[in-house]
C-alpha atoms as a PDB file:
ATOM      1  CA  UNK A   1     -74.593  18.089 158.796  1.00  0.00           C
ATOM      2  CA  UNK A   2     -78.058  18.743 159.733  1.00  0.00           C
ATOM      3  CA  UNK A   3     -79.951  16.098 161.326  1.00  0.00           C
ATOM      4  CA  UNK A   4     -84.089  16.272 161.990  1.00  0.00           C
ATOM      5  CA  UNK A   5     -86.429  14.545 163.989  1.00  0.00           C
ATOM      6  CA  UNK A   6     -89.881  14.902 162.550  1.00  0.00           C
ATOM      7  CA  UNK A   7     -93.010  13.244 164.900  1.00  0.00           C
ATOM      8  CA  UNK A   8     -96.136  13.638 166.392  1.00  0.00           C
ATOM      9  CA  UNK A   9     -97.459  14.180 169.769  1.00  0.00           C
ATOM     10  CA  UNK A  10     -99.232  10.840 169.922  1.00  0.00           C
ATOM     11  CA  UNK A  11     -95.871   8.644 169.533  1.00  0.00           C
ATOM     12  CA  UNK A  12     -93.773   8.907 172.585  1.00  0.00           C
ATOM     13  CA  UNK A  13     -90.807   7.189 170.855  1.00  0.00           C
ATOM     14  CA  UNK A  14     -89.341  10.407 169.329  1.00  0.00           C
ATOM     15  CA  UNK A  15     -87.714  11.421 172.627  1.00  0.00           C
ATOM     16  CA  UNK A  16     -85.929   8.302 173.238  1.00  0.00           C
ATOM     17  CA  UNK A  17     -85.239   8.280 169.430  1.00  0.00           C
ATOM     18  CA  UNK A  18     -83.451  11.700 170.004  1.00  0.00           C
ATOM     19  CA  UNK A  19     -81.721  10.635 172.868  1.00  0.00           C
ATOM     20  CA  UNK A  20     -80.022   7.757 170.889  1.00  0.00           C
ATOM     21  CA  UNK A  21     -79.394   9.883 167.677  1.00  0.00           C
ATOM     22  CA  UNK A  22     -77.368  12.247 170.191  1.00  0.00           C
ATOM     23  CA  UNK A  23     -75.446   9.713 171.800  1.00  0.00           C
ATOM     24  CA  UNK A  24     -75.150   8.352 168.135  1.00  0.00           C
ATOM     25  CA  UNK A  25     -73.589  11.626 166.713  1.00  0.00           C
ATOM     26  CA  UNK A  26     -71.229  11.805 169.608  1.00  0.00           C
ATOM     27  CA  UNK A  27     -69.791   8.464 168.970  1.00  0.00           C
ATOM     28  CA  UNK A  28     -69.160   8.770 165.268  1.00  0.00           C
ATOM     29  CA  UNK A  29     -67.841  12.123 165.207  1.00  0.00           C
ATOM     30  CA  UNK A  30     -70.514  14.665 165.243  1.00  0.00           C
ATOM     31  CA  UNK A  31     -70.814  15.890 168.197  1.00  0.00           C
ATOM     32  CA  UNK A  32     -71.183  19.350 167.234  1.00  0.00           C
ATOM     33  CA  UNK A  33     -74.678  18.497 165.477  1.00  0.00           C
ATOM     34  CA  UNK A  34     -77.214  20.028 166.801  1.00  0.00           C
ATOM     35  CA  UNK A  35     -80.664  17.721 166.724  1.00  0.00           C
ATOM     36  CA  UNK A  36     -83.664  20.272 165.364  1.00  0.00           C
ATOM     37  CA  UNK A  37     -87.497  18.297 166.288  1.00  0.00           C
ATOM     38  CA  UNK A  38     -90.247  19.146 164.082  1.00  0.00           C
ATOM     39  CA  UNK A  39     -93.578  18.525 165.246  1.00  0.00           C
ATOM     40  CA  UNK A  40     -96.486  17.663 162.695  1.00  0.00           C
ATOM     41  CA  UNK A  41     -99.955  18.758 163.790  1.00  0.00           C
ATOM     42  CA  UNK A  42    -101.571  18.223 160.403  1.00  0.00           C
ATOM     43  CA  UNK A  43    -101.552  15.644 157.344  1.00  0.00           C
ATOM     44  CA  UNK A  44    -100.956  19.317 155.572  1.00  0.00           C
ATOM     45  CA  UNK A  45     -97.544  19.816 157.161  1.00  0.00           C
ATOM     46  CA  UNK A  46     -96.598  15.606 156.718  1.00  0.00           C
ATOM     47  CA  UNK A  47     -96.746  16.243 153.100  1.00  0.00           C
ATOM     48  CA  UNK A  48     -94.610  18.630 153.137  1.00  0.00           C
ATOM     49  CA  UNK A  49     -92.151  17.058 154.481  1.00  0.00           C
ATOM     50  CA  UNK A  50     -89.966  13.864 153.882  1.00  0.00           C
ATOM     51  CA  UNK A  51     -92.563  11.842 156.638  1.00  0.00           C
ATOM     52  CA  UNK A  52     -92.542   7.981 157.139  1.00  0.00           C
ATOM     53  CA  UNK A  53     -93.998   7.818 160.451  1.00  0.00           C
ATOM     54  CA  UNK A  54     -93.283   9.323 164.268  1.00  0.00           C
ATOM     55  CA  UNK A  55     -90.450   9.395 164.611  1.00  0.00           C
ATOM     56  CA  UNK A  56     -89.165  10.037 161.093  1.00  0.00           C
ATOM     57  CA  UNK A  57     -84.566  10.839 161.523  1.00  0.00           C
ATOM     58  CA  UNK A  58     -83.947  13.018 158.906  1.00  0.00           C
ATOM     59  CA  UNK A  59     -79.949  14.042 158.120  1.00  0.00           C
ATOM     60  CA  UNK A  60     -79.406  16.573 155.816  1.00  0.00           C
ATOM     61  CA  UNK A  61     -82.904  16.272 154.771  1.00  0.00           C
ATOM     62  CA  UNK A  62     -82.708  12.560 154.184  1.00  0.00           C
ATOM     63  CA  UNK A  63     -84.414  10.183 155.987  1.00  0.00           C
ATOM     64  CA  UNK A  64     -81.402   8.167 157.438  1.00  0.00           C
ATOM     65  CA  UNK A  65     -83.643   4.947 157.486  1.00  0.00           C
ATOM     66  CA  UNK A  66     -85.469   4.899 153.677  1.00  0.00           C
ATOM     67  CA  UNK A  67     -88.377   2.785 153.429  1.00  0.00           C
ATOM     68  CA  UNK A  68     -89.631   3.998 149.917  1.00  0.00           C
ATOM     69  CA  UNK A  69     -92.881   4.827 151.947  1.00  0.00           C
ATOM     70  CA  UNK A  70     -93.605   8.630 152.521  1.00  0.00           C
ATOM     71  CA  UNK A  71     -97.272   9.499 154.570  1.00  0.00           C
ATOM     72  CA  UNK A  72     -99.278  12.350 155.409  1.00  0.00           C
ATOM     73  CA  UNK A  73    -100.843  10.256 157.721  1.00  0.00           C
ATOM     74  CA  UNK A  74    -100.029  11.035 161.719  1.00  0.00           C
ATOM     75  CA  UNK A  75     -98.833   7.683 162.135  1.00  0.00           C
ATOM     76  CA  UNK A  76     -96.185   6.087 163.933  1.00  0.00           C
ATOM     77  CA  UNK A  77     -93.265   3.854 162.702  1.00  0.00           C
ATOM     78  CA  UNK A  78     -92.242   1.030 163.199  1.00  0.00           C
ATOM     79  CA  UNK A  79     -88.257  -0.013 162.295  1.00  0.00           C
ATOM     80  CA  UNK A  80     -87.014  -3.432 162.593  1.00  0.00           C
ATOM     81  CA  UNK A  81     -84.050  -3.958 165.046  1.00  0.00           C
ATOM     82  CA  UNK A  82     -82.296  -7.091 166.065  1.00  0.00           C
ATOM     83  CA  UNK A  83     -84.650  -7.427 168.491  1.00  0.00           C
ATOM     84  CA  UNK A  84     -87.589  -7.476 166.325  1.00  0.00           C
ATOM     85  CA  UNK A  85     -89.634  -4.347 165.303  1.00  0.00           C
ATOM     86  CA  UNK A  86     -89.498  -1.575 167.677  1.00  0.00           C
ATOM     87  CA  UNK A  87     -90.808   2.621 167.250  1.00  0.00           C
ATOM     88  CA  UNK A  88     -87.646   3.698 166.951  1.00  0.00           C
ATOM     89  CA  UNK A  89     -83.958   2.111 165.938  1.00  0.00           C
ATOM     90  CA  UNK A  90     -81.228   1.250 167.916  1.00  0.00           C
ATOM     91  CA  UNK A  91     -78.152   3.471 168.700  1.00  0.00           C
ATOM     92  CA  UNK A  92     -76.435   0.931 167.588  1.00  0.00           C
ATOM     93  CA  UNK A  93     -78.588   1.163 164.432  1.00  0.00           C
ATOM     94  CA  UNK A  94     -77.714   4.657 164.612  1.00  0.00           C
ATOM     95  CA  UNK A  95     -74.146   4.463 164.205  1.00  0.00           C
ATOM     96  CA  UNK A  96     -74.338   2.041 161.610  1.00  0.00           C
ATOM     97  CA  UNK A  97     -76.085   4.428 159.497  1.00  0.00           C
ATOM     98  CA  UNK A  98     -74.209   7.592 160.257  1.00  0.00           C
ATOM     99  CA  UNK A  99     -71.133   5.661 159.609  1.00  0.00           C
ATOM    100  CA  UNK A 100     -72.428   4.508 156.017  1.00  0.00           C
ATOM    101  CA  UNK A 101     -72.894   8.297 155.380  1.00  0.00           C
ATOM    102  CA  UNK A 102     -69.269   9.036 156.066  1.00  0.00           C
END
């Protein structure tokens, strides 16, 4: 498994959001994934990539969260959570999806 993290420098979520995919991989198994972050300095590089927004998850080159919207804007993103919409998901989120992947 290969799991991503593309962002941009002007959302700060994409820290957190790696913090929380890490604790995420530990708990459902993958603890021996390492988490590679990719930052975008140009609407160039967001096109060439799988980009929905700072920060984007990506495992195994998918984004883990589809929205059906890609962007070479340097944007951020916005998921929605049970607590409304947030920059990044929950680790609880996190799981869920990891576990569907399973």
């Amino acid at each position: 498994m290969k799991a991503v993290i593309l962002h941009i420098d002007e959302c700060a979520n994409w820290a957190e959001a790696g913090r929380s995919l890490r604790a995420a991989l530990d708990a459902t198994g993958h603890g021996d994934v390492p988490i590679t972050y990719t930052l975008l300095d140009s609407p160039d590089e967001a096109e060439q990539v799988p980009f929905a927004g700072s920060p984007t998850i990506l495992i195994d080159g998918a984004d883990l969260f589809p929205s059906g919207g890609r962007t070479s804007d340097l944007a951020c993103r916005v998921y929605k959570t049970p607590d409304g919409l947030a920059g990044r998901p929950t680790r609880e989120q996190l799981e869920q999806a990891l576990a569907a992947r399973d």
